[in-house]
Structure formats: structure tokens, C-alpha cells
Protein backbone atom coordinates (compact mmCIF):
# COMPACT_ATOMS: atom_id res chain seq x y z
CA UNK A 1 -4.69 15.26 21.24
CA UNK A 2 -2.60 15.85 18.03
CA UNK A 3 0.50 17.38 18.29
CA UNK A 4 1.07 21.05 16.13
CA UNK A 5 3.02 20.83 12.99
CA UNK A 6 6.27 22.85 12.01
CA UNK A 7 9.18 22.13 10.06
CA UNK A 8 10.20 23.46 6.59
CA UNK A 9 7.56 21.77 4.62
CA UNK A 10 5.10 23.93 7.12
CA UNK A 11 6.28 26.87 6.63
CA UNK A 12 6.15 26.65 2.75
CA UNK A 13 2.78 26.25 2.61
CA UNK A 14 2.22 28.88 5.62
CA UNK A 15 4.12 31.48 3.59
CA UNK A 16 1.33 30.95 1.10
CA UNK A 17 -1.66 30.60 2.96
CA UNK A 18 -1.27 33.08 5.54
CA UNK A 19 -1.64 35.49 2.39
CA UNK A 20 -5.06 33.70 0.86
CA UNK A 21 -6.52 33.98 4.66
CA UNK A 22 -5.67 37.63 4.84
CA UNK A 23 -6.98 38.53 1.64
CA UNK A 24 -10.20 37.76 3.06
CA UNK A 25 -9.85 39.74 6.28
CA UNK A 26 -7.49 40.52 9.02
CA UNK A 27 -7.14 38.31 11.17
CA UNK A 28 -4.72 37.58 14.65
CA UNK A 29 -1.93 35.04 14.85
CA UNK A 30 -4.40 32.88 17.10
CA UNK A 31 -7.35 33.34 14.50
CA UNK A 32 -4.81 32.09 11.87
CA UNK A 33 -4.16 29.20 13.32
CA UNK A 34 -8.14 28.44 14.31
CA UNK A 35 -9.12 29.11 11.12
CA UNK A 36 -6.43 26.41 9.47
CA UNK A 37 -7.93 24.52 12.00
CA UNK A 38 -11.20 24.53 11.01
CA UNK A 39 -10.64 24.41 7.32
CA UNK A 40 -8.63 20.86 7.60
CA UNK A 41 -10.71 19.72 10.15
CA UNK A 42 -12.46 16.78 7.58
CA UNK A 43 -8.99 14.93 7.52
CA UNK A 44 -10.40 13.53 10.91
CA UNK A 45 -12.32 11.31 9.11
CA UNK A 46 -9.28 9.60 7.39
CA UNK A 47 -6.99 9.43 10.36
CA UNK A 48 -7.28 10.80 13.98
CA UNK A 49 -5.35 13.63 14.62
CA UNK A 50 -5.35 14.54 10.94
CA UNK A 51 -6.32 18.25 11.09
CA UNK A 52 -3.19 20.62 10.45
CA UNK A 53 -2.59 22.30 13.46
CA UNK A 54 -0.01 24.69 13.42
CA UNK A 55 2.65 25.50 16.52
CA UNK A 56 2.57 29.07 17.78
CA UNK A 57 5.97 29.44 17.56
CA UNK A 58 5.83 28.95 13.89
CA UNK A 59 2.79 31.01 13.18
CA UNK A 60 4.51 34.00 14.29
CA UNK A 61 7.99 33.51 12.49
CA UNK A 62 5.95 33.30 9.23
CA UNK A 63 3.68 36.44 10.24
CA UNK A 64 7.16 38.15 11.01
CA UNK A 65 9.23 36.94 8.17
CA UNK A 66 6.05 38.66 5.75
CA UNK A 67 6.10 41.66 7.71
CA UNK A 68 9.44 42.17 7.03
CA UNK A 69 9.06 41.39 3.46
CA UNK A 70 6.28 44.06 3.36
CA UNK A 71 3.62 41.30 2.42
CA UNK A 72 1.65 41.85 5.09
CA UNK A 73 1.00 44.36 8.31
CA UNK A 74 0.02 44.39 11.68
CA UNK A 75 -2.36 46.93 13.02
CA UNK A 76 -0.87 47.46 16.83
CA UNK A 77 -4.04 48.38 19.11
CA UNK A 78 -5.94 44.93 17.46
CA UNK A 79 -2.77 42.67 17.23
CA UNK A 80 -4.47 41.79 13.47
CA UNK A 81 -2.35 40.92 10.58
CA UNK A 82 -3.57 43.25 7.31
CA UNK A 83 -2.37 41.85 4.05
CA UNK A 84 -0.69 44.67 1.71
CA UNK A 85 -1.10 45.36 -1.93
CA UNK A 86 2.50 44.00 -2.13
CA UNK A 87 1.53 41.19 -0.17
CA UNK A 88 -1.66 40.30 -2.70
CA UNK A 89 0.25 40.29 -5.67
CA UNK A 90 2.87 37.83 -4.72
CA UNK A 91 -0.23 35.84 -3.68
CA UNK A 92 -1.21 35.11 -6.91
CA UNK A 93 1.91 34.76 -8.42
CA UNK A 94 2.94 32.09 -6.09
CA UNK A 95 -0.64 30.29 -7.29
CA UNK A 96 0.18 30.84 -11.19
CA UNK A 97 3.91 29.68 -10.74
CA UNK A 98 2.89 26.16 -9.84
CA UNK A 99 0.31 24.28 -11.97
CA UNK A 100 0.54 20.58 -10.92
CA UNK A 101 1.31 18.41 -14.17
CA UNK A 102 -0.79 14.98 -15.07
CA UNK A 103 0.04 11.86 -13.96
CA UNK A 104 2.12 12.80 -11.60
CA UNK A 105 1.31 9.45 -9.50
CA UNK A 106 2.72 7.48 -12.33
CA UNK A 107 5.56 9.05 -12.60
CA UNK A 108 6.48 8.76 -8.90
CA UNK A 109 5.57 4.71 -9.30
CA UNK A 110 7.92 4.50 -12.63
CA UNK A 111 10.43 6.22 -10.62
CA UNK A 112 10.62 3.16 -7.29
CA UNK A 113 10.39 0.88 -10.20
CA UNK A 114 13.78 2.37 -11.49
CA UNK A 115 14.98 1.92 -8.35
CA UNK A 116 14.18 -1.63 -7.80
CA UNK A 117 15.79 -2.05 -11.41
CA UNK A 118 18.86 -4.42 -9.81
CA UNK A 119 16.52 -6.23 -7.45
CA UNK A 120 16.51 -9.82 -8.28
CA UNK A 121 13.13 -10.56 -10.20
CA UNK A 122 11.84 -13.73 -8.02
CA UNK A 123 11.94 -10.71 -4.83
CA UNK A 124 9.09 -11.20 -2.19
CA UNK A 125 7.68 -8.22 -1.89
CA UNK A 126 4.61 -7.07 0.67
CA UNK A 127 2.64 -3.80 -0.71
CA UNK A 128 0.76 -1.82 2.24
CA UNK A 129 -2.45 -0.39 1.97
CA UNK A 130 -2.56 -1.79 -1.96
CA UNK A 131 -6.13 -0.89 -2.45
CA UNK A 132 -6.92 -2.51 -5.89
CA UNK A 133 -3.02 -3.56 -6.40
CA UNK A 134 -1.83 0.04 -8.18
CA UNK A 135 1.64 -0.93 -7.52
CA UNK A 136 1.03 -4.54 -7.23
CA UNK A 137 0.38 -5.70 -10.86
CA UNK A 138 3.09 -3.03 -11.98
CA UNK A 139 5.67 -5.14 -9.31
CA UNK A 140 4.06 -8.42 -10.78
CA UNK A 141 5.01 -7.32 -14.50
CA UNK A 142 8.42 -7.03 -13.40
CA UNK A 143 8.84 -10.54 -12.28
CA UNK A 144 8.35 -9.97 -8.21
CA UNK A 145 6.33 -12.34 -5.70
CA UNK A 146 3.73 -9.75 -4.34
CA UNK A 147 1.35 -9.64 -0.76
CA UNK A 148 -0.94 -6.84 -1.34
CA UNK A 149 -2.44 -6.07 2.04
CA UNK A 150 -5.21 -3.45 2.68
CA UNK A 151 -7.39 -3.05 6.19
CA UNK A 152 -10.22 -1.66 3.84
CA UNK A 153 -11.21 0.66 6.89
CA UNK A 154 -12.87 3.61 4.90
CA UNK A 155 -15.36 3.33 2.67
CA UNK A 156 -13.82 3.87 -0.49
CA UNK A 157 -11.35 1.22 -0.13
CA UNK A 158 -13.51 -1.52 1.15
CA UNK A 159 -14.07 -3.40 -1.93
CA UNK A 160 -10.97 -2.78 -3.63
CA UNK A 161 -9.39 -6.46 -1.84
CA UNK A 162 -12.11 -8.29 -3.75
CA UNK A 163 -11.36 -5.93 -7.28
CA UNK A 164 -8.25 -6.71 -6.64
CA UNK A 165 -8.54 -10.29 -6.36
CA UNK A 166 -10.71 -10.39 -9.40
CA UNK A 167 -8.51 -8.75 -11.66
CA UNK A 168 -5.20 -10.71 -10.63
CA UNK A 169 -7.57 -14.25 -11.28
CA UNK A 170 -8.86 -12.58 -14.72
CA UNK A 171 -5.29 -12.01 -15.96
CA UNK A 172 -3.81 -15.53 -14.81
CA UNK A 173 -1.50 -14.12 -12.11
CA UNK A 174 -2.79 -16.00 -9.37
CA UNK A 175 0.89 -17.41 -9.17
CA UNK A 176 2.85 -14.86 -8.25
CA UNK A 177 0.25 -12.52 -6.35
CA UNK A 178 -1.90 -12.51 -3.43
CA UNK A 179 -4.32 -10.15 -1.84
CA UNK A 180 -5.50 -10.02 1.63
CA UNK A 181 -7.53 -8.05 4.30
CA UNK A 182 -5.31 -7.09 6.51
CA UNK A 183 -3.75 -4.29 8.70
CA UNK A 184 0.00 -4.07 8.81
CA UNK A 185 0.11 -3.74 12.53
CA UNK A 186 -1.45 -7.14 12.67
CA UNK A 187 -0.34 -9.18 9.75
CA UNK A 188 0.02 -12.65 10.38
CA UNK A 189 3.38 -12.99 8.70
CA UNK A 190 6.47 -14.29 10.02
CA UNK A 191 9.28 -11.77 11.01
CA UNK A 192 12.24 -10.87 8.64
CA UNK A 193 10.07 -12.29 5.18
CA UNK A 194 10.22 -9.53 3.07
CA UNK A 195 12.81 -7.90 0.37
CA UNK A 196 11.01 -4.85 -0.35
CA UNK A 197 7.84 -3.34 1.95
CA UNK A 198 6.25 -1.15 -0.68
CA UNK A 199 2.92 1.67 -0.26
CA UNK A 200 1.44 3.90 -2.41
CA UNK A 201 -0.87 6.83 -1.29
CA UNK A 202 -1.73 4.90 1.78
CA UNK A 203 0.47 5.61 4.71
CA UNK A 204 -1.32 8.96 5.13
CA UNK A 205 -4.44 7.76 6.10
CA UNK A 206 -3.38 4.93 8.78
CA UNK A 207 -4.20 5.70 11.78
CA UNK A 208 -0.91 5.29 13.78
CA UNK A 209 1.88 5.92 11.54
CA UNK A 210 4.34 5.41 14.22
CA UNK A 211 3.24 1.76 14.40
CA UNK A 212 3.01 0.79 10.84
CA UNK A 213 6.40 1.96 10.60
CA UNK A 214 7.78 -0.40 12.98
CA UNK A 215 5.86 -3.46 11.58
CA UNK A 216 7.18 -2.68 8.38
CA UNK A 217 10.95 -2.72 9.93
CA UNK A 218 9.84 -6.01 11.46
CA UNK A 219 8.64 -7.99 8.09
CA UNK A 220 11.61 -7.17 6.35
CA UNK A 221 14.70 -9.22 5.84
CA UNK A 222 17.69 -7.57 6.81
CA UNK A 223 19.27 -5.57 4.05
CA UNK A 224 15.66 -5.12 3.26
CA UNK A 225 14.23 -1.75 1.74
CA UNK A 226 11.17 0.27 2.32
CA UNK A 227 9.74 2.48 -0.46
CA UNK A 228 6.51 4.63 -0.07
CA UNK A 229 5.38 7.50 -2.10
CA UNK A 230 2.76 9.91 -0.77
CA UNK A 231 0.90 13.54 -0.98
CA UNK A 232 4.37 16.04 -0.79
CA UNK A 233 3.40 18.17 2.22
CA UNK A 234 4.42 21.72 1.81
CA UNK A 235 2.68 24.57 -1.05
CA UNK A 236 2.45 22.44 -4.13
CA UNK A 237 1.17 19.71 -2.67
CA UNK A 238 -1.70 21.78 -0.90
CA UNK A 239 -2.23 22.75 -4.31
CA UNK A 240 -2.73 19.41 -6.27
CA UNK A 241 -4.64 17.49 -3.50
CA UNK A 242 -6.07 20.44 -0.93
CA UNK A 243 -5.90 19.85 2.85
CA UNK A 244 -5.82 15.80 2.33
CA UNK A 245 -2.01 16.33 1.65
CA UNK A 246 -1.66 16.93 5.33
CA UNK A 247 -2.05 14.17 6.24
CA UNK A 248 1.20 12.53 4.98
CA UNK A 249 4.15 12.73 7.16
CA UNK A 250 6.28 15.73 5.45
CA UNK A 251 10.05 15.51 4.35
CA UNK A 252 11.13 16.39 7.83
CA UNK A 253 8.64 13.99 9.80
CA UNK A 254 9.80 10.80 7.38
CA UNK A 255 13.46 11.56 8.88
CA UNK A 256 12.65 11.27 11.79
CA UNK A 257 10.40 8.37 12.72
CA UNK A 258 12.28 6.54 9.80
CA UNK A 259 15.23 6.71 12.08
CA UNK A 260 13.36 6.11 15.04
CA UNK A 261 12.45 2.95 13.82
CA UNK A 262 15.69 1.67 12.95
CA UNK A 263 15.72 2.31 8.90
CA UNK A 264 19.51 3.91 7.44
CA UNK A 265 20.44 5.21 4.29
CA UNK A 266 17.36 7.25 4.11
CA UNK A 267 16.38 9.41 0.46
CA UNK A 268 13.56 11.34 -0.57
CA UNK A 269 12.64 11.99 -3.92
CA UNK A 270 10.04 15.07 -4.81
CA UNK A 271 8.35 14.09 -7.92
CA UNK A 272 5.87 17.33 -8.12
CA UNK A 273 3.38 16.63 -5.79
CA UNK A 274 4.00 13.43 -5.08
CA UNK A 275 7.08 12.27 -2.22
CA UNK A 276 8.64 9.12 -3.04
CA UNK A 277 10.54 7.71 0.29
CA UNK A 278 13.27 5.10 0.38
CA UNK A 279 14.82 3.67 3.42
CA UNK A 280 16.50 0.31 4.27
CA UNK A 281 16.61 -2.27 7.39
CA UNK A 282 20.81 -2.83 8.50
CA UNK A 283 21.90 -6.07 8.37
């Protein structure tokens, strides 16, 4: 069964959305949380357990804190929220104040490249989930050794090995890059290989994050880093990429099961709508 969802980056996007469900109709705190239900319930098809399911608890310290704020009401014989004029106005200003900017994704890449800046150029570096090599050949350009792995488990990813493959031979990189078909959880490389375990855009639609997370800690050296950048969970990601951004792990979640797994020295870097993760193996 998935497990509910709370945390800061929840209740940004709750404080939002809780208003665009009430302007439709009243609703309870239950319906609420059925109806977010319901609405994200096509992430399943990307990753088990990918709907947004919302705790309780947190459903009714957001319907509270807009109560108090005079955003919303509740009518006491039905238990149903009622938005209020108030409450519809700071609806769509929260909507106008965040447009989300182009090329937001290449910004977020530039931005791991400036942090690999002092890396040592000849760096062997494994890229999860590289889809046709997005952050591969921009790794390459900068002088790295680079594995681009990909399971190619949905459909719109399983050709992009052999695209990827195609392009590296038709620009003459077949030297310093590789692409394979393969899941991280089961990659055939030796332990402790790795400098840098890279992924863009991909760790939200594996199916057990928890897992990928270790095998990354396992394939990389010690002193080793891991940098990912995903959907930003939380209002303005909801807004660039619609329910699909729920299925990243959210500023909160990446704390946690980075620790878990034995990374320190974890940072996060909001770019927009885009997270970009780092987090590094002890010696």
C-alpha cells in the first residue's frame, strides 16, 4: 500500500490546491483527500505507489490554518469546507505569482556541472536512468569517462539506449562513453567504481527508490558524490509538470533516505521547478 505524504513541500502545494478543489464545490476533509486521490491516480503507471495520498493529520492542519486565514469555511451540520470570496482571490493570485520560466532543466544540469567544476576531468562517472544520454554527452564534453544506464521499462524510454548509442558512435565518442540496458539495482558493476553517480529526471519514476538509493551508495568510491536533479515537489512544481511532480521524493523525503543510506554532507538546490540534490559517500 503506499504510505500518505506530509512534510513542508506537502503542505505548499495543499495550501494551494485545497482552494482550486473548493472553488468547484464544498467538499469534507475526507473528500479532499479522495479526490487528490483520484486526480493523481495515473502516476501508477510510472511507479507503484505513485498517487499523492495525503495523511489526515495534514489535511486538517491545512483546512485549519485557511480557516483561520479566512480563506475558506466550514459549514458545521455537513462537516464541508466552503471556500470564501477572500479565499478565491488569493487563489488566483498564488497561480499568477508563479509562471515557470524556459529551460529550466538546463539550467538545473549547468548548475551540477558547476559543481563538478574541480572534479578531475578523466572522472568515471555512472549516469542513472540516462535515457538518450541528456547529461551524458554534456559530462563527456567536459572530459569525464561516462556509463549511461537505463532499464527502458516504460514505453517512452525504451529506445532511447539504442538513440543513445547511435548518437555517441555518430559523433566519435565511442571512447569515453558507454550505454547499457540496465537497472541500477542490478548492475553488473563492481562495488566502490564510481566518482560521481549522476540522474536526471529519472529517479521519480523507479519503482523502489529506497533501493536505487542504496546501489548507488554501493558503486561509488568512497569520497564519492551523488547528484540528481528532479520535478521540485511542492506548488511550483505542481504547476510546471502537473501531478507527475509527485512522484519525486520532495526536499524533506531526499533527507531522509539520503541519510538512511549512508550519504553526508547533504545540499539541495531549488532551481524553479526543478530540485537539484547533492550528497556524498564518507570515506
Amino acid at each position: 500500500m503506499p504510505r500518505t505524504r506530509s512534510g513542508p513541500s506537502i503542505r505548499e502545494f495543499l495550501e494551494y490546491y485545497v482552494l482550486v478543489l473548493l472553488a468547484e464545490k464544498s467538499r469534507t476533509t475526507r473528500e479532499l483527500i479522495q479526490e487528490i486521490k483520484q486526480r493523481s491516480a495515473d502516476n501508477r503507471s510510472y511507479r507503484p505507489g505513485g498517487i499523492l495520498w495525503v495523511a489526515t493529520a495534514e489535511m486538517s492542519k491545512i483546512v485549519s490554518a485557511l480557516c483561520e486565514r479566512s480563506l475558506l469555511e466550514l459549514d458545521g451540520p455537513s462537516g464541508k469546507c466552503q471556500i470564501t470570496w477572500h479565499g478565491r482571490r488569493v487563489r488566483r493570485q498564488m497561480e499568477r505569482q508563479y509562471q515557470p520560466p524556459p529551460e529550466t532543466k538546463e539550467r538545473a544540469a549547468e548548475k551540477m556541472l558547476a559543481l563538478l567544476e574541480s572534479a578531475p576531468s578523466d572522472s568515471h562517472v555512472l549516469d542513472v536512468g540516462t535515457g538518450e544520454g541528456f547529461l551524458a554527452f554534456k559530462l563527456v564534453e567536459r572530459g569525464f569517462r561516462v556509463l549511461g544506464i537505463d532499464s527502458g521499462s516504460h514505453d517512452y524510454s525504451k529506445d532511447s539506449i539504442q538513440k543513445a548509442q547511435e548518437r555517441a558512435l555518430a559523433q566519435g565518442e565511442g571512447g569515453s562513453i558507454e550505454f547499457r540496458r540496465a537497472d541500477v539495482r542490478a548492475s553488473g558493476e563492481c562495488d566502490h567504481t564510481f566518482d560521481y553517480v549522476v540522474s536526471s529526471q529519472a529517479m521519480h519514476c523507479m519503482a523502489d527508490q529506497r533501493k536505487c538509493l542504496k546501489s548507488v551508495h554501493r558503486l561509488l568510491k568512497p569520497r564519492g558524490k551523488f547528484l540528481c536533479i528532479d520535478f521540485l515537489v511542492g506548488r511550483k512544481g505542481f504547476l510546471a509538470h502537473g501531478w507527475h511532480c509527485f512522484l519525486a521524493i520532495s526536499r524533506e523525503e531526499w533527507a531522509e533516505l539520503l541519510l538512511e543510506n549512508g550519504f553526508v554532507d547533504v545540499c539541495m538546490y531549488e532551481l524553479d521547478d526543478y530540485l537539484l540534490v547533492e550528497a556524498q559517500k564518507p570515506a
